[in-house]
N, C-alpha and C. Protein backbone atom coordinates (compact mmCIF):
# COMPACT_ATOMS: atom_id res chain seq x y z
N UNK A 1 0.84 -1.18 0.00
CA UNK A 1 0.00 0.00 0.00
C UNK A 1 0.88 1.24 0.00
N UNK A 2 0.50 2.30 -0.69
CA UNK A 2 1.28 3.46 -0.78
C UNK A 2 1.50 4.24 0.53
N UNK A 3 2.01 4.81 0.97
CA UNK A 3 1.99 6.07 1.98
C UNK A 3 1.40 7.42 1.66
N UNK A 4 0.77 7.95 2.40
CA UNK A 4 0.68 9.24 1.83
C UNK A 4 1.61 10.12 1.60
N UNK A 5 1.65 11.20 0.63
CA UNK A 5 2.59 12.09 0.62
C UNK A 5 2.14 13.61 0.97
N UNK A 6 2.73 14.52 1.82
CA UNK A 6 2.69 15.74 1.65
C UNK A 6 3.44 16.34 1.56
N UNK A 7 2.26 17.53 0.65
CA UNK A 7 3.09 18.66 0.03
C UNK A 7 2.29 20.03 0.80
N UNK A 8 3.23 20.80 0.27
CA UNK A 8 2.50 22.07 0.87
C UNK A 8 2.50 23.51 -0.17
N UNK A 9 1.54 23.92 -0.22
CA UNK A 9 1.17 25.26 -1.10
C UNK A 9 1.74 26.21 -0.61
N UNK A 10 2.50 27.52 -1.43
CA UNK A 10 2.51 28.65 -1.18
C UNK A 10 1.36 29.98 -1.83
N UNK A 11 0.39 30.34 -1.64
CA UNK A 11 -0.52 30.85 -1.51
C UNK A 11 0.25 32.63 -2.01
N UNK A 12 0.37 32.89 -3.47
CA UNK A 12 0.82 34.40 -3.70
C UNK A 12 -0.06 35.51 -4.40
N UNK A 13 0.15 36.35 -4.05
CA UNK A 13 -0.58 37.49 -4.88
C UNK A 13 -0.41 37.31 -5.75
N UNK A 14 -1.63 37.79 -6.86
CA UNK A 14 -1.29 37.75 -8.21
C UNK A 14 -0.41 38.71 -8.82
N UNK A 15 0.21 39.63 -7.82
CA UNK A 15 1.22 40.94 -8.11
C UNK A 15 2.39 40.37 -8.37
N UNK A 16 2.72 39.44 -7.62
CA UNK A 16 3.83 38.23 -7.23
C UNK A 16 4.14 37.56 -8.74
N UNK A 17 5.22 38.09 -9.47
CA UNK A 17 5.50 36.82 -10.86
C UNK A 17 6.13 35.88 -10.42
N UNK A 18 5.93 34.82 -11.66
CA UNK A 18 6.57 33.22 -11.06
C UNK A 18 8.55 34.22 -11.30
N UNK A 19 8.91 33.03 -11.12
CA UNK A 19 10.68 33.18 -11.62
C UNK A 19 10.85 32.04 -12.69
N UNK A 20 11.50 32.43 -13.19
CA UNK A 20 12.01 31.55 -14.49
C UNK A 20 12.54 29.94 -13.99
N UNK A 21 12.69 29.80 -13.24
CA UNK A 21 12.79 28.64 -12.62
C UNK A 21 11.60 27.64 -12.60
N UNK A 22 10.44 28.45 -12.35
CA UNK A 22 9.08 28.12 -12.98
C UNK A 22 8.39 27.55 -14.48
N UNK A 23 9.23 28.28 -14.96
CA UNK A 23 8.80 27.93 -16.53
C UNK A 23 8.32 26.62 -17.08
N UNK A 24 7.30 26.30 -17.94
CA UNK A 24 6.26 25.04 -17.95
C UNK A 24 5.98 24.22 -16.52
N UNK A 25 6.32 24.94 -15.75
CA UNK A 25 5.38 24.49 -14.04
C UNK A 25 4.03 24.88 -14.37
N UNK A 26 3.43 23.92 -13.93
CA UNK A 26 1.64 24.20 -13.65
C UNK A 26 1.64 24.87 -12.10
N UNK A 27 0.44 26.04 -12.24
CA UNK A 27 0.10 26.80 -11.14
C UNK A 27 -1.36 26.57 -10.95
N UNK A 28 -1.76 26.93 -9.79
CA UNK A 28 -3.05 26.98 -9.20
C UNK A 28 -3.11 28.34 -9.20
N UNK A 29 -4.34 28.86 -10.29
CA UNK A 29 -4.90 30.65 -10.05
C UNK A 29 -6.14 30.47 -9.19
N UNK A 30 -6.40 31.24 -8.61
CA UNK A 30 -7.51 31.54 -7.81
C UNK A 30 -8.61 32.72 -8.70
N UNK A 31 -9.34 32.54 -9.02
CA UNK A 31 -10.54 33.49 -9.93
C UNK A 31 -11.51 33.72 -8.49
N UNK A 32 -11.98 35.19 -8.28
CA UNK A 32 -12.60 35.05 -6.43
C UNK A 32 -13.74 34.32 -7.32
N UNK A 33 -14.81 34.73 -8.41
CA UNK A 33 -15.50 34.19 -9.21
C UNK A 33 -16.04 32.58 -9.21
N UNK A 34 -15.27 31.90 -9.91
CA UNK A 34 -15.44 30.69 -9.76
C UNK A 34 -14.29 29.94 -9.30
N UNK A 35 -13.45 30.47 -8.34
CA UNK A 35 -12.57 29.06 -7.96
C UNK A 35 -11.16 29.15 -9.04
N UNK A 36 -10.93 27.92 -8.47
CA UNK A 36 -9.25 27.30 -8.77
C UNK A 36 -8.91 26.88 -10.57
N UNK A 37 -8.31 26.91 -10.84
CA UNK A 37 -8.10 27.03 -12.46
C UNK A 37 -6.72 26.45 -12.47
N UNK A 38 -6.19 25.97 -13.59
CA UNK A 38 -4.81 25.25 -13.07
C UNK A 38 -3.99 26.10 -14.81
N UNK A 39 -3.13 26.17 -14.53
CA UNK A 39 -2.56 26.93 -15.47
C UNK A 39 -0.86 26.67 -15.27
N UNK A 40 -0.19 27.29 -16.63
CA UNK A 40 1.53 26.49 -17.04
C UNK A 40 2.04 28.32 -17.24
N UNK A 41 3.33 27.81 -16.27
CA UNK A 41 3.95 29.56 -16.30
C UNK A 41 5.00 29.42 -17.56
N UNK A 42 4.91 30.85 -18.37
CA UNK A 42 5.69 30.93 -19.34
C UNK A 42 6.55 32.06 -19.40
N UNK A 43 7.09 31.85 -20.10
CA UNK A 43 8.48 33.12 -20.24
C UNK A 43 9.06 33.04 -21.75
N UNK A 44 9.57 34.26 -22.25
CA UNK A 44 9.58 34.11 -23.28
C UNK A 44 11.26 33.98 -23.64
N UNK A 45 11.53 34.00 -22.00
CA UNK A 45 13.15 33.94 -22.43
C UNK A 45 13.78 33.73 -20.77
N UNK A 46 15.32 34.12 -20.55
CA UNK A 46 15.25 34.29 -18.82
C UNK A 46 14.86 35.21 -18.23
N UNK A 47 14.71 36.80 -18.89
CA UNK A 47 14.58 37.74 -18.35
C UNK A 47 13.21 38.21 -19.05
N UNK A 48 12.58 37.74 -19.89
CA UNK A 48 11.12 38.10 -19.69
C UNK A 48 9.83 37.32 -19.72
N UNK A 49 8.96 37.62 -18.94
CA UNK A 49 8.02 36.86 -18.26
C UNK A 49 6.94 37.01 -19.25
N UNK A 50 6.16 35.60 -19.83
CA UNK A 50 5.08 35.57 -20.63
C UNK A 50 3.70 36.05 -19.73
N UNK A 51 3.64 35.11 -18.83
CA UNK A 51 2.30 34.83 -18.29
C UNK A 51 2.12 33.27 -18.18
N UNK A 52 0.90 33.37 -17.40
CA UNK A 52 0.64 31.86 -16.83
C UNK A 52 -0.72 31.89 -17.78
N UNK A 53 -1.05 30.52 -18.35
CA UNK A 53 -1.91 30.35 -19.78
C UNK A 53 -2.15 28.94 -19.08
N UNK A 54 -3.70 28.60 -19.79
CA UNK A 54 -4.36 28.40 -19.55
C UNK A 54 -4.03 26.60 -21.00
N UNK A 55 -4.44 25.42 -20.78
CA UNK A 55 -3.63 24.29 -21.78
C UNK A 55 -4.00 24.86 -23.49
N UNK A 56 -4.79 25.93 -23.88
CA UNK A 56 -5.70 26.22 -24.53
C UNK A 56 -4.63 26.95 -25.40
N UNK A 57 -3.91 27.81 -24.41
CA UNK A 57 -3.08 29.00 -24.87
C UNK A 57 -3.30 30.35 -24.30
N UNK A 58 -4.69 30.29 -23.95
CA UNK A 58 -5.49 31.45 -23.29
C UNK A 58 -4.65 32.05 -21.77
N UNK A 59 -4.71 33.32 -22.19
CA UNK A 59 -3.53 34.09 -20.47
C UNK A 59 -4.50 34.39 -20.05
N UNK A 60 -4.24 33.87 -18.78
CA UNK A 60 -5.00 33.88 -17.24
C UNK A 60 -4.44 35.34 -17.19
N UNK A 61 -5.02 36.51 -17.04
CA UNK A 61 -4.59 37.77 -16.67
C UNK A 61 -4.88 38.34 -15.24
N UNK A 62 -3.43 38.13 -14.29
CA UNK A 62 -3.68 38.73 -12.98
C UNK A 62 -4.49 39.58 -13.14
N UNK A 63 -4.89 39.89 -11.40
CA UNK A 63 -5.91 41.23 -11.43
C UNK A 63 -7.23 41.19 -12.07
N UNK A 64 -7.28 40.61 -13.09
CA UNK A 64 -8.98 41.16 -13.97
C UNK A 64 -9.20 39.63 -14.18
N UNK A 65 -8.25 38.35 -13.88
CA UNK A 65 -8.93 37.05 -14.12
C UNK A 65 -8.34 36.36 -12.73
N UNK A 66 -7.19 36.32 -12.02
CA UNK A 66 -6.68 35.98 -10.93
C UNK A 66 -6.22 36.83 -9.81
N UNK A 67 -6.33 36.57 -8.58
CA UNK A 67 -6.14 37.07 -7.88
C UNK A 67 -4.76 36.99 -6.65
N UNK A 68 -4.57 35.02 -7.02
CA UNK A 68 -3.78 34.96 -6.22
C UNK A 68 -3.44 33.42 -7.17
N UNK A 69 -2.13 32.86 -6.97
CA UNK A 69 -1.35 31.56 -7.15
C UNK A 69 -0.72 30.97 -6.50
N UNK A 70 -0.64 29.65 -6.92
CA UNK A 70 0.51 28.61 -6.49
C UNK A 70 0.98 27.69 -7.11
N UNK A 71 2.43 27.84 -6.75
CA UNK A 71 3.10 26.56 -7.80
C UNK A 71 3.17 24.82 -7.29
N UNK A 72 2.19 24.02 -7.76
CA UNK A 72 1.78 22.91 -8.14
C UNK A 72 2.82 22.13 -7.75
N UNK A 73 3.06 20.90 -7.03
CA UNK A 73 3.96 19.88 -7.01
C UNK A 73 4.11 19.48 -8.36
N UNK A 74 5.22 18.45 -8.38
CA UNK A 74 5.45 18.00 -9.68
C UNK A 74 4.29 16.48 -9.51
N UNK A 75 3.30 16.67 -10.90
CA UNK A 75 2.21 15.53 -10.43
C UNK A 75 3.34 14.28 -11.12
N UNK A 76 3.81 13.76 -12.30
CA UNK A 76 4.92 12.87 -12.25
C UNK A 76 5.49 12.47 -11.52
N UNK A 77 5.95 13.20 -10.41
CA UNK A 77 6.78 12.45 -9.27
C UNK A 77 5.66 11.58 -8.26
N UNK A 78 4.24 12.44 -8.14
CA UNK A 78 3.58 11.99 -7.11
C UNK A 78 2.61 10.80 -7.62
N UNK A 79 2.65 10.88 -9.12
CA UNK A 79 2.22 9.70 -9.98
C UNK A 79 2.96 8.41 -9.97
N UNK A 80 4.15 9.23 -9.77
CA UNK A 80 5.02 7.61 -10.04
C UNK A 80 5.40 6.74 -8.24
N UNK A 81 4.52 7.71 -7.18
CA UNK A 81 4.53 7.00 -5.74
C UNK A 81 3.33 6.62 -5.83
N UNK A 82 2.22 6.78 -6.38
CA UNK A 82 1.15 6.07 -6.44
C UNK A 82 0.65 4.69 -7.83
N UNK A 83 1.96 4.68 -8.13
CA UNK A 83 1.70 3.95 -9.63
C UNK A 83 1.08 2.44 -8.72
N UNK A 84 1.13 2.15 -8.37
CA UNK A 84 0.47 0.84 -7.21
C UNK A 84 -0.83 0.90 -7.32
N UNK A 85 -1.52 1.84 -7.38
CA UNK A 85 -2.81 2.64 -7.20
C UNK A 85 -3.76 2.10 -8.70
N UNK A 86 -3.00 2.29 -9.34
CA UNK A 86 -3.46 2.27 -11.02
C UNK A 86 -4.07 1.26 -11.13
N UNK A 87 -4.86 0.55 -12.25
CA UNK A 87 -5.59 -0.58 -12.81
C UNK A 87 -4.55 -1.34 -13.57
N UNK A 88 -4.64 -2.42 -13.15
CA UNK A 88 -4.09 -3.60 -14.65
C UNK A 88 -4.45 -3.29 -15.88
N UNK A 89 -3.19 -3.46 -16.86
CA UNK A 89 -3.61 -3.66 -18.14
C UNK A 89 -5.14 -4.55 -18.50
N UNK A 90 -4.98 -5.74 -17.74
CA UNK A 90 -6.35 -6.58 -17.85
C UNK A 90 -7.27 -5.84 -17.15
N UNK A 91 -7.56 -5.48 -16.41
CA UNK A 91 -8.37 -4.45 -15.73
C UNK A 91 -9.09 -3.50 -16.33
N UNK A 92 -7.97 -2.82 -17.32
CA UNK A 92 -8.46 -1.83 -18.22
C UNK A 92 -9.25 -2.26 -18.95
N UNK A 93 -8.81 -3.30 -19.77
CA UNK A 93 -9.34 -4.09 -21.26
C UNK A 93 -10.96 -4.38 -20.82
N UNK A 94 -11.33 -5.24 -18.81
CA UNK A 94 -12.21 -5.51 -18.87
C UNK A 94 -13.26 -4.70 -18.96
N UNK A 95 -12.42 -3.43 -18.03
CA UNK A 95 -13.54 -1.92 -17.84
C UNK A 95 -13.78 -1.14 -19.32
N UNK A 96 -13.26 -1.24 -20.14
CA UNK A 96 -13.25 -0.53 -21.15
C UNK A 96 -14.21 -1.63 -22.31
N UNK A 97 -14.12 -2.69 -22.33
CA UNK A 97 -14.69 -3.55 -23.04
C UNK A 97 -16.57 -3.30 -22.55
N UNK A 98 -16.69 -3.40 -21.89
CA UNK A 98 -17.98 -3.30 -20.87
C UNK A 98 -18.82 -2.33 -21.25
N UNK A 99 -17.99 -1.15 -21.53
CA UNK A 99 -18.71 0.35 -21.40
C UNK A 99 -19.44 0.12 -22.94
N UNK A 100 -20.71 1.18 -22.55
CA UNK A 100 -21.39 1.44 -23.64
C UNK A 100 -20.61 2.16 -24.71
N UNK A 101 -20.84 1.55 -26.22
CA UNK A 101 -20.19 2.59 -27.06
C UNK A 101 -21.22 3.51 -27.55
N UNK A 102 -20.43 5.24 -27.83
CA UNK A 102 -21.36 5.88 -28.56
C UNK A 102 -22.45 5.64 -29.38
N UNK A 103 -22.28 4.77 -30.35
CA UNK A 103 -23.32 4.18 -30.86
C UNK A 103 -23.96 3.34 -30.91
N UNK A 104 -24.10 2.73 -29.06
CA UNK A 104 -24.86 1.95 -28.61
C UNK A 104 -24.72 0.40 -28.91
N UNK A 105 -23.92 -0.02 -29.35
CA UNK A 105 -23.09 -1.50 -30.07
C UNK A 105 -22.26 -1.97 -28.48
């Protein structure tokens, strides 16, 4: 059985830019609106900062779309402590075989 793992959030203003160290890290934006949004920090180089975008391409724009962020554990690492967790190949085949297809067959 796996262990749990923790991690812990840092919780920043959206005034707050990532650092280039960040770059293709996924962030957690906060919208006060509807909630948590998950978004990839970009840069267009070392010294200038793109924005954090949305898988679409779409920029999450501090201030008028976010309010506040955080930079995301790496989910790969925490995927590969739970790989135990996952379904069998046979597992898959049976669950996937089972399901209704779109066109009802």
């Amino acid at each position: 059985m796996s262990t749990p793992i923790t991690e812990s959030l840092v919780i920043r203003p959206a005034s707050e830019q990532p650092t280039f160290d960040m770059n293709g890290k996924e962030v957690l934006v906060l919208n006060p609106c509807d909630g948590w949004h998950i978004g990839y920090v970009s840069f267009w180089n070392e010294k200038e900062y793109s924005g954090i975008y949305r898988w679409i391409g779409e920029e999450f724009e501090p201030r008028y779309f976010y309010v506040a962020w955080a930079l995301l554990p790496d989910g790969l690492k925490i995927g590969d402590a739970f790989e135990a967790q996952g379904a069998t190949p046979e597992e898959h085949d049976r669950y996937w075989a089972a399901r209704e297809k779109p066109n009802g067959k």
